[in-house]
N, C-alpha and C. Protein backbone atom coordinates (compact mmCIF):
# COMPACT_ATOMS: atom_id res chain seq x y z
N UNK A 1 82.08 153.30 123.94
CA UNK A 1 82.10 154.22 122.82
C UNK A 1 81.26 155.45 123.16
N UNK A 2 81.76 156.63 122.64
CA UNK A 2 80.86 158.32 123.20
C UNK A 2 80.07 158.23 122.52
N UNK A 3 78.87 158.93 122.46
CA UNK A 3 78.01 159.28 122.00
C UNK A 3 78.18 160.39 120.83
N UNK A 4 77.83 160.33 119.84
CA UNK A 4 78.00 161.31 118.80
C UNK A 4 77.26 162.44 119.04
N UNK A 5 77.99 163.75 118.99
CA UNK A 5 77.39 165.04 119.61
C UNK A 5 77.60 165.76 118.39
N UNK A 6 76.75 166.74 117.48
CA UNK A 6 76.74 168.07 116.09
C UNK A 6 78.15 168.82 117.07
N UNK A 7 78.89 169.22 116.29
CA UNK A 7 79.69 169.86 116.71
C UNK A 7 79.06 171.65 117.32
N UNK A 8 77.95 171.41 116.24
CA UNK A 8 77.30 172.93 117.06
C UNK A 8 76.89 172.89 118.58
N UNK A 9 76.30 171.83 118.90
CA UNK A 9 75.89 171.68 120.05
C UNK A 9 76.99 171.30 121.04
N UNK A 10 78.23 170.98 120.94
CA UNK A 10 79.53 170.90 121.81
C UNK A 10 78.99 172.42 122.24
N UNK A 11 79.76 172.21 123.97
CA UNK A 11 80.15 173.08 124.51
C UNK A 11 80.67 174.01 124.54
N UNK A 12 81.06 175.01 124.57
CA UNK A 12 82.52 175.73 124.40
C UNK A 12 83.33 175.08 124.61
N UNK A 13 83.90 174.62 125.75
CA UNK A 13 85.07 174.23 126.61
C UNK A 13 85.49 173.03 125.66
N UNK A 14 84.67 172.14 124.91
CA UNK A 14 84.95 170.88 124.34
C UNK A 14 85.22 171.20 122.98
N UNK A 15 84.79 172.47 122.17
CA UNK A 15 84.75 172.97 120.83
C UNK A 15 86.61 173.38 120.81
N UNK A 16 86.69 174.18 121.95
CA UNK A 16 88.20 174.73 122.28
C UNK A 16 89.03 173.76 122.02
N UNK A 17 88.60 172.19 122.59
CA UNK A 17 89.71 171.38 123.06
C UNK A 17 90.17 170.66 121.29
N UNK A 18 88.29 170.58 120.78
CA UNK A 18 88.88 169.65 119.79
C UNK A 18 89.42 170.97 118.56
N UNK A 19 89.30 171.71 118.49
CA UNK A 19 89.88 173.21 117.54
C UNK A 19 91.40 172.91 117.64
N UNK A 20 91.82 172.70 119.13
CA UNK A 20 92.85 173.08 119.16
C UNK A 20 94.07 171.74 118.93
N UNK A 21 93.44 170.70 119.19
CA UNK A 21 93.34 169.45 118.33
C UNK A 21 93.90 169.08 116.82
N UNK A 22 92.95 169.89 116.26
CA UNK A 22 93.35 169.91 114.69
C UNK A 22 94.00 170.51 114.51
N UNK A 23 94.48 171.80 115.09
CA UNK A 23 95.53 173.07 115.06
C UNK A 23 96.69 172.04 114.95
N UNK A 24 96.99 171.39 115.74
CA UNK A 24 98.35 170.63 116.30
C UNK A 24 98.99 169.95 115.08
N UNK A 25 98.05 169.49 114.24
CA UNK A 25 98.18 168.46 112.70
C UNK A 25 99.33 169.16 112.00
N UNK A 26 99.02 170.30 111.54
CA UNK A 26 99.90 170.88 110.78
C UNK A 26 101.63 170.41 111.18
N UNK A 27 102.37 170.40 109.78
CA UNK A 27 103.62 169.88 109.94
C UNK A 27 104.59 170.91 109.85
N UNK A 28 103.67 172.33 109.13
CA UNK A 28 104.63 173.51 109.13
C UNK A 28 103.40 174.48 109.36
N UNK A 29 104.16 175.37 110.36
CA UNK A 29 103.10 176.53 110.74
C UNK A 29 102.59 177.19 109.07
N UNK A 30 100.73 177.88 109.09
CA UNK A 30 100.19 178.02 108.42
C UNK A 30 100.59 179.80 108.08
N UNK A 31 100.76 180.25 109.19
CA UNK A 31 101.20 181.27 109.23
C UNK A 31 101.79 182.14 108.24
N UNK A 32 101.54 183.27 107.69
CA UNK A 32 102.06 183.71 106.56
C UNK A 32 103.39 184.25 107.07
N UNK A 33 104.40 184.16 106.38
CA UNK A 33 106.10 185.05 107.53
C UNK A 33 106.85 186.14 106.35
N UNK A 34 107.17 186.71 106.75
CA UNK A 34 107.94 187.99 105.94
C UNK A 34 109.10 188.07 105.97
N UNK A 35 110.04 188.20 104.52
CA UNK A 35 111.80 188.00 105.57
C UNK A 35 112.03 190.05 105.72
N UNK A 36 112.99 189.46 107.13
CA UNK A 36 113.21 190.52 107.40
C UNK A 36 113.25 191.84 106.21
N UNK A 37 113.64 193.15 106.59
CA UNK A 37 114.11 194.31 105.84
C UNK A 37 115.36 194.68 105.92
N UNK A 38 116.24 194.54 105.29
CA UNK A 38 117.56 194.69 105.84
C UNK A 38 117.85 196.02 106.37
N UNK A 39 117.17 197.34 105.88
CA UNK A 39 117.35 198.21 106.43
C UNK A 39 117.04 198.44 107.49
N UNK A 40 115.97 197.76 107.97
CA UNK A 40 115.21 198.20 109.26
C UNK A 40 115.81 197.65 110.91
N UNK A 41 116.09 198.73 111.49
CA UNK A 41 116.54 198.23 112.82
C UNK A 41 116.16 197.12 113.20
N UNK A 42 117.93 196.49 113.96
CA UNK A 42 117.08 195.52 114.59
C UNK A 42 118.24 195.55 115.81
N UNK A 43 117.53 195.09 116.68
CA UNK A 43 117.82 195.35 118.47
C UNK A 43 118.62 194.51 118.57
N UNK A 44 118.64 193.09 118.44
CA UNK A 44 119.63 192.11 118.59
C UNK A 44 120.88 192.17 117.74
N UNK A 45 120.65 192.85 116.32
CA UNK A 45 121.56 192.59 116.34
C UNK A 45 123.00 194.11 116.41
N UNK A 46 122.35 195.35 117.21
CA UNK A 46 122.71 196.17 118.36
C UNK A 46 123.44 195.91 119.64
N UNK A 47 123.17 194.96 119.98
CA UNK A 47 123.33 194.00 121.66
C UNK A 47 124.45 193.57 120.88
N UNK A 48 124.43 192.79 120.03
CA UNK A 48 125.31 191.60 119.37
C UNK A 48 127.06 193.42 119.58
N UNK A 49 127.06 194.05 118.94
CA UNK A 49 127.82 194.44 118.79
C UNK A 49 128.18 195.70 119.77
N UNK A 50 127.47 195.71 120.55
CA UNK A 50 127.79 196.49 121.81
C UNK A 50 128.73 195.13 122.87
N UNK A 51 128.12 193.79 123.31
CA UNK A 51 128.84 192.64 123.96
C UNK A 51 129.83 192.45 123.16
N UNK A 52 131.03 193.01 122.55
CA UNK A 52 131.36 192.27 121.87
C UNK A 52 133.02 192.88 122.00
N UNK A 53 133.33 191.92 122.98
CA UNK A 53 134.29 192.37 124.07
C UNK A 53 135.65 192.41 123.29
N UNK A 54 135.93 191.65 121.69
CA UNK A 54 137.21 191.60 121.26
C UNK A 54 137.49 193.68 121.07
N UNK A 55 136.38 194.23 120.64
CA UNK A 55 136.60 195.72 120.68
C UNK A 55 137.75 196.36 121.39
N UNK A 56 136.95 195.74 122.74
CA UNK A 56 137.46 196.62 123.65
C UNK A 56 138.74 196.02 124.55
N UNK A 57 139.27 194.88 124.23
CA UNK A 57 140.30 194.18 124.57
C UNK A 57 141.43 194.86 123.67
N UNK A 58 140.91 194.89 122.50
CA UNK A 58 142.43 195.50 121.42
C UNK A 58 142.38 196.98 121.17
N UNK A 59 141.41 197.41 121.77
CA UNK A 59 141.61 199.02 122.07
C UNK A 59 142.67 199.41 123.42
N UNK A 60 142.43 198.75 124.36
CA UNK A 60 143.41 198.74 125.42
C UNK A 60 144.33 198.28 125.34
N UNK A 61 144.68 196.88 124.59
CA UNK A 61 146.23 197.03 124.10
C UNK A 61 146.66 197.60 123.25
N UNK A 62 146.36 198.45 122.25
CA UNK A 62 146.84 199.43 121.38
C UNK A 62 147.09 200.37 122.33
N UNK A 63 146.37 200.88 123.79
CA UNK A 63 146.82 202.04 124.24
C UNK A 63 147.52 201.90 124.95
N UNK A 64 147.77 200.58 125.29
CA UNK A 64 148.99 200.23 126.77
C UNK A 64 150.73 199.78 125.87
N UNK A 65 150.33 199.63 124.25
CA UNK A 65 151.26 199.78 123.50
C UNK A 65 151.93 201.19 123.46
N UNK A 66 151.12 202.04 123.13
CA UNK A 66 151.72 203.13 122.85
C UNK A 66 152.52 203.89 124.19
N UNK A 67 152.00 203.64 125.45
CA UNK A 67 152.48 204.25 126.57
C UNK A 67 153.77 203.61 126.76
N UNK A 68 153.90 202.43 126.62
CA UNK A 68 155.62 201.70 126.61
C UNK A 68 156.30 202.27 125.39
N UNK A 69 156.03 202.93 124.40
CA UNK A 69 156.92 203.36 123.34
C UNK A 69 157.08 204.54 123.54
């Protein structure tokens, strides 16, 4: 069995370990969260509609339509 140590007198290195210890408990982050802004840019979902290859598949057959008519 360890010896009982004041938590003031822990180390750093051992204060870190057991801090981070109790951190882990939580079942839902403590964290305060914000929902998005709908107005406000967002990058992904930019990407999302730049990759987004049906565009540019039925733009080229609309134009390879019109050249056979």
């Amino acid at each position: 069995m360890e010896k009982f140590i004041p938590y003031e007198k822990l180390s750093k290195k051992k204060k870190r370990a057991l801090d981070a210890g109790r951190r882990t408990v939580w079942t839902i982050s403590p964290v305060t969260r914000k929902s998005e802004t709908p107005k406000a840019y967002n990058r992904k979902k930019a990407q999302k509609w730049t990759n987004d290859s049906s565009f540019c598949a039925s733009f080229f057959v609309s134009i390879a339509r019109r050249k056979d008519l």
